[in-house]
N, C-alpha and C. Protein backbone atom coordinates (compact mmCIF):
# COMPACT_ATOMS: atom_id res chain seq x y z
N UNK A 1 0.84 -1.19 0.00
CA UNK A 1 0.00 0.00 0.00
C UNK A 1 0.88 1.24 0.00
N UNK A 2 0.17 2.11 -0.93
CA UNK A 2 1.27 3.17 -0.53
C UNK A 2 1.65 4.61 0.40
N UNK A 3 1.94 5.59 0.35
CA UNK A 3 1.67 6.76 1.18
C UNK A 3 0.66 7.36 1.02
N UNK A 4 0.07 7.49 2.07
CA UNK A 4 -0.52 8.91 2.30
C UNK A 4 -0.49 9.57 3.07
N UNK A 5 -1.70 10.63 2.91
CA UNK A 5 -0.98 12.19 3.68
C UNK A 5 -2.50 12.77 4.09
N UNK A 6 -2.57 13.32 5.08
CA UNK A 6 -3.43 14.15 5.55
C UNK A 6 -3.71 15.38 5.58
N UNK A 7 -4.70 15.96 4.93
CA UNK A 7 -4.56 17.46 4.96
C UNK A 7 -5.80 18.04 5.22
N UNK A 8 -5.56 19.22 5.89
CA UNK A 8 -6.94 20.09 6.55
C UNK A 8 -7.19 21.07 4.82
N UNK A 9 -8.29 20.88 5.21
CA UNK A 9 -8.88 21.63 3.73
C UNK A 9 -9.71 23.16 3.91
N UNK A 10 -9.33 23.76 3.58
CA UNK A 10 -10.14 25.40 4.01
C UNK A 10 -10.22 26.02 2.87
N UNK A 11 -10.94 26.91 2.57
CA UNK A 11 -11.72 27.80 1.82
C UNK A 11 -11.21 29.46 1.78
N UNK A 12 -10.31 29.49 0.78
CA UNK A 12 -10.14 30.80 0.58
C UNK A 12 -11.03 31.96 -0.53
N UNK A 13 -11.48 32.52 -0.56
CA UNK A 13 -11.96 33.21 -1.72
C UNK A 13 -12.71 32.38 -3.10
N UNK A 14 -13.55 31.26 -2.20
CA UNK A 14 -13.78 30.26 -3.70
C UNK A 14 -13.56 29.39 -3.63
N UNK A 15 -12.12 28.97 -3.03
CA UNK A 15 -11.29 28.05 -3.74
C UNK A 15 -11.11 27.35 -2.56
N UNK A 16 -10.58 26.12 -2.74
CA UNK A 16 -9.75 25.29 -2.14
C UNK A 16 -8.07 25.05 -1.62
N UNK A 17 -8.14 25.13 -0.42
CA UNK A 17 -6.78 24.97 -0.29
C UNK A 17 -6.52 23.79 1.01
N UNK A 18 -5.55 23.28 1.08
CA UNK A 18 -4.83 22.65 2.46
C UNK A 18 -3.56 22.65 2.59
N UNK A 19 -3.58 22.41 4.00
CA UNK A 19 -2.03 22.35 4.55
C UNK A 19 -2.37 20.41 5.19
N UNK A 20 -0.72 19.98 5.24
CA UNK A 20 -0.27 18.80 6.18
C UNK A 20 -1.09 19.17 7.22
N UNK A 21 -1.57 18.27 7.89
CA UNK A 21 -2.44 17.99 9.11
C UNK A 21 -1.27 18.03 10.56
N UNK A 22 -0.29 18.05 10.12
CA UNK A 22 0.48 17.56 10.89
C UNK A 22 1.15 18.80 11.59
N UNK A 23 1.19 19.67 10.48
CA UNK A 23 1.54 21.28 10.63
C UNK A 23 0.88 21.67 11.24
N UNK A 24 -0.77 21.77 11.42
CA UNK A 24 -1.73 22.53 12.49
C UNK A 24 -2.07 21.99 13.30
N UNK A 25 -1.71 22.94 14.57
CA UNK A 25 -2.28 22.76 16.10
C UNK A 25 -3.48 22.92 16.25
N UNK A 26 -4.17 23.88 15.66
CA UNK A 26 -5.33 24.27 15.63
C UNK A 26 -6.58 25.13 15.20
N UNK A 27 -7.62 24.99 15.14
CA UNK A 27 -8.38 26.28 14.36
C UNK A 27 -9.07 27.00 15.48
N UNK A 28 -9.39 28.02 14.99
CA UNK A 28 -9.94 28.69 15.82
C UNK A 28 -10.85 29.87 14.95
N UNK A 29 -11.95 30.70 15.53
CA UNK A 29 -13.18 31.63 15.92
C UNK A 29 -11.91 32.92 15.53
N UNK A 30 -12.03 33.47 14.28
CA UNK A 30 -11.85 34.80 14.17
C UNK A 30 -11.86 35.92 15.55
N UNK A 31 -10.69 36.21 15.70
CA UNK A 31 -10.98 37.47 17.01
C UNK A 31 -10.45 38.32 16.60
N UNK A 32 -10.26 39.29 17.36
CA UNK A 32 -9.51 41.19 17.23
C UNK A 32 -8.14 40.79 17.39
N UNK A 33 -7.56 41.34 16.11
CA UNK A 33 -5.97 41.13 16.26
C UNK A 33 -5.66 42.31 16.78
N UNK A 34 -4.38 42.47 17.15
CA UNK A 34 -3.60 43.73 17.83
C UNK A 34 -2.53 44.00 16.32
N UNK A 35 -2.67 45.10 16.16
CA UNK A 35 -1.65 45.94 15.40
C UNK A 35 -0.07 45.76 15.83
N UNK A 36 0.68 45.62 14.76
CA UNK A 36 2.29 44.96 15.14
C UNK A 36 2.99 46.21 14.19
N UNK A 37 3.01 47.24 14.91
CA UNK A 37 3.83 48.18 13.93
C UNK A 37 5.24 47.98 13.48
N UNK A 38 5.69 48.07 12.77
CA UNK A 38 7.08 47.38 11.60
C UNK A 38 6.93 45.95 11.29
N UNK A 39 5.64 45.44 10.91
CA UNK A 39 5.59 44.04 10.74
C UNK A 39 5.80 43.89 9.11
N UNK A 40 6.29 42.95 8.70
CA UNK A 40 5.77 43.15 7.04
C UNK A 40 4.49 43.05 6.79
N UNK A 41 4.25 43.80 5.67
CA UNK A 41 3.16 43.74 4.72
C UNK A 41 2.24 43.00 4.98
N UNK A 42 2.73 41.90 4.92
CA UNK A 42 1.88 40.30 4.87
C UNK A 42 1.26 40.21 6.52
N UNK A 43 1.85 40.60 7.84
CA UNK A 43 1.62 40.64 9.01
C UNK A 43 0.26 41.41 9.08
N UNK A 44 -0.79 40.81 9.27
CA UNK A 44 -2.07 42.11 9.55
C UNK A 44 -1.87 42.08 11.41
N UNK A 45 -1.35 41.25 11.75
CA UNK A 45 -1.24 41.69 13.46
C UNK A 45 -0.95 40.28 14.35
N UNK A 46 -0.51 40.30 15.46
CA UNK A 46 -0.80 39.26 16.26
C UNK A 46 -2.14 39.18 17.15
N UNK A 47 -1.80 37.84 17.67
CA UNK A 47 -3.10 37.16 18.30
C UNK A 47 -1.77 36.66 19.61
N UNK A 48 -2.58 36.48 20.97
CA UNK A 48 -2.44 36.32 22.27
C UNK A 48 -2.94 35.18 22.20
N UNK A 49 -2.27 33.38 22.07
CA UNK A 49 -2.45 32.56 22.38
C UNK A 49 -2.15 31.54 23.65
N UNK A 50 -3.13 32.03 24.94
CA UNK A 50 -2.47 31.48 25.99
C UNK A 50 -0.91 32.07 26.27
N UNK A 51 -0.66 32.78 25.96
CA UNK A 51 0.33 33.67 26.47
C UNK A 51 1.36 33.44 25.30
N UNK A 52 1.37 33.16 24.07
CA UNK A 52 2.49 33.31 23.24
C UNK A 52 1.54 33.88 22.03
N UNK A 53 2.83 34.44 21.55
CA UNK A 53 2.54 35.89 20.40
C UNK A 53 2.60 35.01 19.23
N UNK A 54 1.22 35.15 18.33
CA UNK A 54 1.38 34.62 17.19
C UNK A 54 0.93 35.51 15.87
N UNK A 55 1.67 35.87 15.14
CA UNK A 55 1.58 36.54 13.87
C UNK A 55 0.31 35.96 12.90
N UNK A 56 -0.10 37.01 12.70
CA UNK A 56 -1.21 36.53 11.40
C UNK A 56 -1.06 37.06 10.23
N UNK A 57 -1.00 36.36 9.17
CA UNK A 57 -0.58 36.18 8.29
C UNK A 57 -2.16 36.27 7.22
N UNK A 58 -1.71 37.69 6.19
CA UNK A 58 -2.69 37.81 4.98
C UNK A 58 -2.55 36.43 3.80
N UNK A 59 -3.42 35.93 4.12
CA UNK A 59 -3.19 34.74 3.18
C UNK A 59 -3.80 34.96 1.27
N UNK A 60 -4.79 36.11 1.73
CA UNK A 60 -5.19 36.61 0.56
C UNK A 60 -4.46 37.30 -0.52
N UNK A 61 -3.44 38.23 0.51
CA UNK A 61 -2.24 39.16 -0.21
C UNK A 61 -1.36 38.32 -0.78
N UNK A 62 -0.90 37.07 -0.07
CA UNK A 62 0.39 36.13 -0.18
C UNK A 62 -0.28 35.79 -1.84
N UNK A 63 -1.58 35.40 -2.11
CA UNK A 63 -2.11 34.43 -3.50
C UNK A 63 -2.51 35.99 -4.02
N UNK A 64 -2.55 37.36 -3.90
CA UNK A 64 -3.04 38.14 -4.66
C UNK A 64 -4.87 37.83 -4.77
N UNK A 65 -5.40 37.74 -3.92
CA UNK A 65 -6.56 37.72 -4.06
C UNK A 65 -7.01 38.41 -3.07
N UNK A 66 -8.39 39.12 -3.74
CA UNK A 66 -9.15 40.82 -3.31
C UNK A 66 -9.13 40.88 -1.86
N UNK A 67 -8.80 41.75 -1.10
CA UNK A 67 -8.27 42.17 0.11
C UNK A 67 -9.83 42.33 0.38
N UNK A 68 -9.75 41.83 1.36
CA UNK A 68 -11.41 42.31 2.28
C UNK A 68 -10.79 42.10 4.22
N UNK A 69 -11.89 42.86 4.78
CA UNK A 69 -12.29 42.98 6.32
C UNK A 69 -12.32 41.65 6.58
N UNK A 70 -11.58 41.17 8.13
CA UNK A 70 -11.66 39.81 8.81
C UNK A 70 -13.25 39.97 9.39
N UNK A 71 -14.06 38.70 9.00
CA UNK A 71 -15.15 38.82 8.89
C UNK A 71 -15.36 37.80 10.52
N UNK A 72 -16.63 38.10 10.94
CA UNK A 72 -16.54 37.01 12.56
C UNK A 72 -16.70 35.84 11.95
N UNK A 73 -17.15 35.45 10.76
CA UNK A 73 -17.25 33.76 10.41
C UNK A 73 -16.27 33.19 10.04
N UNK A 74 -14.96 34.10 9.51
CA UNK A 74 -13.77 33.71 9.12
C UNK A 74 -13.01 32.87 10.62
N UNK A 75 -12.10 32.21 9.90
CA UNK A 75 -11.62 31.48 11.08
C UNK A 75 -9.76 31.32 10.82
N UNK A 76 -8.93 31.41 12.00
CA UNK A 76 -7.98 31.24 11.80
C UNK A 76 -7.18 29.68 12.47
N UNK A 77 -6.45 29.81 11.28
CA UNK A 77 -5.90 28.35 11.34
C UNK A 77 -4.54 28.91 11.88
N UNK A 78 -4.55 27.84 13.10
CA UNK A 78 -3.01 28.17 14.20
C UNK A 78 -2.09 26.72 13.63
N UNK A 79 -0.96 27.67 12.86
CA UNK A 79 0.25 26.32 11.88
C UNK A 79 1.32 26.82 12.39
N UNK A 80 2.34 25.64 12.56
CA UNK A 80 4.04 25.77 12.61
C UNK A 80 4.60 25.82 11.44
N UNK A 81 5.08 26.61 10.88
CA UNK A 81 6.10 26.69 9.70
C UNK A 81 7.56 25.62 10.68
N UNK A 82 8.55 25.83 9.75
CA UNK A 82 9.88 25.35 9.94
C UNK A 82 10.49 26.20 11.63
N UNK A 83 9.94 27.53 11.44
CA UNK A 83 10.58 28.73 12.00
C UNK A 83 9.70 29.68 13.14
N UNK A 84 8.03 29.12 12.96
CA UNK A 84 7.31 29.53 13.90
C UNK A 84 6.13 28.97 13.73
N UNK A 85 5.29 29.22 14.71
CA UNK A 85 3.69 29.57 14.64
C UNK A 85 3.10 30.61 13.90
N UNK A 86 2.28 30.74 13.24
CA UNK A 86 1.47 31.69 12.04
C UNK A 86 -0.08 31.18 12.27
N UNK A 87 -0.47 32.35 12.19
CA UNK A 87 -1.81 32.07 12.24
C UNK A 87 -2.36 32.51 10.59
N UNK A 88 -3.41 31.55 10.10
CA UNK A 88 -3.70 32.07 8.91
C UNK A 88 -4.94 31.89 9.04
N UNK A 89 -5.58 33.45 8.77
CA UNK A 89 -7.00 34.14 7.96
C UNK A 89 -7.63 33.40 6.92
N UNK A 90 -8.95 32.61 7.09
CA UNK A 90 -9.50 31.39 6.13
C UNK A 90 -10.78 32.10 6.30
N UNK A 91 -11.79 31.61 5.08
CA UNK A 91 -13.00 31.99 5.07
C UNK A 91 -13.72 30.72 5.62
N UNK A 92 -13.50 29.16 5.94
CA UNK A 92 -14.05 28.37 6.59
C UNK A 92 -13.04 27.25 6.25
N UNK A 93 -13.34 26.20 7.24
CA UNK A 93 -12.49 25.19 7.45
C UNK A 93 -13.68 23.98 7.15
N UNK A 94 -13.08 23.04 5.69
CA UNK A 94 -14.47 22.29 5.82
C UNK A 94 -14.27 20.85 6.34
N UNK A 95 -12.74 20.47 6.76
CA UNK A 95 -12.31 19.34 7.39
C UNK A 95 -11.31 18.72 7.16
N UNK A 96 -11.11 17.13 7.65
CA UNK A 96 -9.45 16.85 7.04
C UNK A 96 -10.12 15.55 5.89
N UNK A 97 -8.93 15.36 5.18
CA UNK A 97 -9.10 14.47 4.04
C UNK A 97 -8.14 13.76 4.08
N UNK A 98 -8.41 12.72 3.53
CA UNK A 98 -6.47 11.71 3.04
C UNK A 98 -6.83 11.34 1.74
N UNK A 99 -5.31 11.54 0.99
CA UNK A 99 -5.06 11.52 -0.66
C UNK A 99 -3.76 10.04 -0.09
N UNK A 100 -3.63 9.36 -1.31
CA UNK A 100 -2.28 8.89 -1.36
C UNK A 100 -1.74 9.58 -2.03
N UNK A 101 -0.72 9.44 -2.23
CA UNK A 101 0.28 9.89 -1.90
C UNK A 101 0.90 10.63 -4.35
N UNK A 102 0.02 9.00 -4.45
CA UNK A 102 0.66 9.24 -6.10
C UNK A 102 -0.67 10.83 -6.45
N UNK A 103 -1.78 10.68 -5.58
CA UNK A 103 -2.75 11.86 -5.90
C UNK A 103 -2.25 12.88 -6.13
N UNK A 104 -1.44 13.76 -5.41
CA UNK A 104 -0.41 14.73 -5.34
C UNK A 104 0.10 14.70 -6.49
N UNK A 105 -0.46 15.88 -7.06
CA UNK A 105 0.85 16.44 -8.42
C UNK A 105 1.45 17.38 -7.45
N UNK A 106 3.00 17.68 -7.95
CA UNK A 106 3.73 18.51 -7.61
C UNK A 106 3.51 19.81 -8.34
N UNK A 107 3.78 20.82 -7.67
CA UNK A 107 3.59 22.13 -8.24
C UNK A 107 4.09 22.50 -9.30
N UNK A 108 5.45 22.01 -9.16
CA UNK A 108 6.44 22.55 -10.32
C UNK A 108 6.00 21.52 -11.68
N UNK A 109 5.35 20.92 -11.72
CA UNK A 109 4.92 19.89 -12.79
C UNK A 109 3.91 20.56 -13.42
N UNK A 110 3.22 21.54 -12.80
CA UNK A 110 2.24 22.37 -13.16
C UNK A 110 2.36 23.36 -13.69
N UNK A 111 3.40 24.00 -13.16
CA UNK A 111 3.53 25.55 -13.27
C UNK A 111 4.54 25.96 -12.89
N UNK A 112 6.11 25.95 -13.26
CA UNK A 112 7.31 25.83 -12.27
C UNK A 112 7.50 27.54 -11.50
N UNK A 113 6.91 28.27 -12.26
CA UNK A 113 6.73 29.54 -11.12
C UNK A 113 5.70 29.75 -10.07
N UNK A 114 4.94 28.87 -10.09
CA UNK A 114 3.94 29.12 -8.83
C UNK A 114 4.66 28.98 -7.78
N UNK A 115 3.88 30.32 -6.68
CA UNK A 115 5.05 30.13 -5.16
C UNK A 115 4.08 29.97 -4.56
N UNK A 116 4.50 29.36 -3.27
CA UNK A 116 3.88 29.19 -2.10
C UNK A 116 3.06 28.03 -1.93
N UNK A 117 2.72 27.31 -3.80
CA UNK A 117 2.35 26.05 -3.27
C UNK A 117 2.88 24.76 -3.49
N UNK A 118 2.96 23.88 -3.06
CA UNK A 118 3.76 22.62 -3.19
C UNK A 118 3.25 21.77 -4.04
N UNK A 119 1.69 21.59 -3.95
CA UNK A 119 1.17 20.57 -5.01
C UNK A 119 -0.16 20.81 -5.04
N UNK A 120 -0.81 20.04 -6.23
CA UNK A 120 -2.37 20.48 -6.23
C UNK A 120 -2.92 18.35 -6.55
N UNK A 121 -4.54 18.32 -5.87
CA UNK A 121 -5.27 17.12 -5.85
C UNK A 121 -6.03 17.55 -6.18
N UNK A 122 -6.79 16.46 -7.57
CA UNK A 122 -7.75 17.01 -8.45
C UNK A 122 -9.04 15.91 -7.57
N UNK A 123 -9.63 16.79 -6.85
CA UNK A 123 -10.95 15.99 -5.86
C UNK A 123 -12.05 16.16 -6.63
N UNK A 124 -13.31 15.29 -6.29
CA UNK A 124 -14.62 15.47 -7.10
C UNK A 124 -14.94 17.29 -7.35
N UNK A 125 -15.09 17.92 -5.94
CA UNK A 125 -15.34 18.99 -6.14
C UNK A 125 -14.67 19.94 -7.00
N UNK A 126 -13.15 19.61 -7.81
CA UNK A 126 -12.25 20.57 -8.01
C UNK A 126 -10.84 20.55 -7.60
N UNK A 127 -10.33 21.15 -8.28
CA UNK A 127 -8.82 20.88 -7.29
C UNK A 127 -8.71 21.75 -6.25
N UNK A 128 -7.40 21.31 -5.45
CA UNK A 128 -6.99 21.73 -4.33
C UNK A 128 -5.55 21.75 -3.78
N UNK A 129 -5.35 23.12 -3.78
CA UNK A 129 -3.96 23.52 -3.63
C UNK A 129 -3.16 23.08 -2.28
N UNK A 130 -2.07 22.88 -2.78
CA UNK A 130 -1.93 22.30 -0.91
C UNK A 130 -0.37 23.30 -0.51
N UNK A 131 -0.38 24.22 0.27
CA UNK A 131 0.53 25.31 0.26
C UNK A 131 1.42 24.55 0.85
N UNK A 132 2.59 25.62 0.55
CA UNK A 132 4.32 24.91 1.43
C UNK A 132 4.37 26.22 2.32
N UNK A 133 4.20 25.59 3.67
CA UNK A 133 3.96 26.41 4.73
C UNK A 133 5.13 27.74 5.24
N UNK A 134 6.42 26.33 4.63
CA UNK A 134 7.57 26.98 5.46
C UNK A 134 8.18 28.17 4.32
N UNK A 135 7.79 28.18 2.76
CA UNK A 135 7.71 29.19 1.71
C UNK A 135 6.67 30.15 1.86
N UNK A 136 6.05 30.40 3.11
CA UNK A 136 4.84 31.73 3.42
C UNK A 136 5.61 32.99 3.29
N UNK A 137 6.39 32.88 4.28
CA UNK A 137 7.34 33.98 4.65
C UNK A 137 8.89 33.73 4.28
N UNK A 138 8.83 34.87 3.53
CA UNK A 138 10.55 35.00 2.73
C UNK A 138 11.54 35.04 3.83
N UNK A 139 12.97 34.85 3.80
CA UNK A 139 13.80 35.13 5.08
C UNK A 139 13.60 36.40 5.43
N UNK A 140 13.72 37.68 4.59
CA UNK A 140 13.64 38.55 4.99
C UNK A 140 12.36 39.18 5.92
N UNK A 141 11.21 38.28 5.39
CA UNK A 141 10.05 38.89 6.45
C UNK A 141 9.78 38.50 7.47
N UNK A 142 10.23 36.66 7.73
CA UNK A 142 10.57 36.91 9.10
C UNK A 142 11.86 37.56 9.83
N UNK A 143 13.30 38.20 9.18
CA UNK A 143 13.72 38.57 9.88
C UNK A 143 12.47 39.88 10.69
N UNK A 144 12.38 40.60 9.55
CA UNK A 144 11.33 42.41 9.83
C UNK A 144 10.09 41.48 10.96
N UNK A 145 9.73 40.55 10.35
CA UNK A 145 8.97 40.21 11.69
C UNK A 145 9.57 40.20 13.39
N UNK A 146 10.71 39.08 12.90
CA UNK A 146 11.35 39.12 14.91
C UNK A 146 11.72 40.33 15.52
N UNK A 147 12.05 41.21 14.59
CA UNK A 147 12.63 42.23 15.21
C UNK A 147 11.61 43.48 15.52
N UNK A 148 9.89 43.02 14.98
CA UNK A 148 8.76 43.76 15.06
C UNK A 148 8.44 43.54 16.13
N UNK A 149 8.41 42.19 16.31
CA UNK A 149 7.81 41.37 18.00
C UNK A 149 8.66 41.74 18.69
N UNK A 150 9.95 41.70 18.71
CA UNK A 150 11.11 42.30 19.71
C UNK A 150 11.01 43.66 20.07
N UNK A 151 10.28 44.45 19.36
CA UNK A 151 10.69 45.71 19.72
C UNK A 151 9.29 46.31 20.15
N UNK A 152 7.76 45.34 20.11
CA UNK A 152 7.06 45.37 20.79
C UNK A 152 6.82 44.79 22.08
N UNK A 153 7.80 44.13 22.41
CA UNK A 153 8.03 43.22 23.43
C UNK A 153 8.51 44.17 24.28
């Protein structure tokens, strides 16, 4: 039998996307972020999780798709990159799925300039992008990030 993989599936603007199951701790109920002045671009603010600072991350800006208000039905998905915790801005979370493993096209087989995602699964409903978590944030934006949290700290 061969591999497979688990992935949480959420709803951006339309579309379909997931991350590894393995990457998220958790989802959560849209709340009031706090403003992170010198954050990058992509930073709309942190969130106070049980006492650790977690960055939230425009997931709309990252894919170029139409900037709108965090809505109360939106929900954020709490993920570990390589390098931190990120919280990412979703319009709904509709559950987890398992693909094997040959399901997975690779990105670059697709489209060798697409960033940010690793591979796409062509499901009944449509395909579905499955992002590379730890390619969210460039080196440089988490450096401008640590040193945003540091100097709000």
């Amino acid at each position: 039998m061969g591999q497979s993989n688990q992935f949480l599936v959420f709803i951006l603007d339309e579309q379909r996307y997931a991350l590894h199951l393995s990457t998220v701790e958790t989802v959560v109920r849209a709340v009031e972020i706090t403003a992170l002045p010198k954050a990058p671009e992509i930073v709309l603010g942190v969130l106070n999780m049980q006492g650790r600072i977690v960055p939230v991350v425009n997931v709309c800006q990252r894919f170029r798709l139409a900037e709108r208000e965090i809505a109360l039905s939106d929900r954020f998905i709490i993920a570990r990159t390589s390098r931190r915790v990120v919280a990412l801005v979703v319009d709904s979370v509709q559950g987890v799925i398992e693909c094997a493993e040959h399901e997975v096209v690779a990105a670059e087989d697709i489209a060798p300039q697409i960033e940010y995602v690793e591979g796409v699964v062509k499901l009944q409903e449509g395909l579905m992008f499955i992002h590379d978590l730890d390619a969210f944030l460039s080196l440089d934006e988490e450096k401008t990030l640590d040193e945003a949290i540091k100097d709000a700290g």
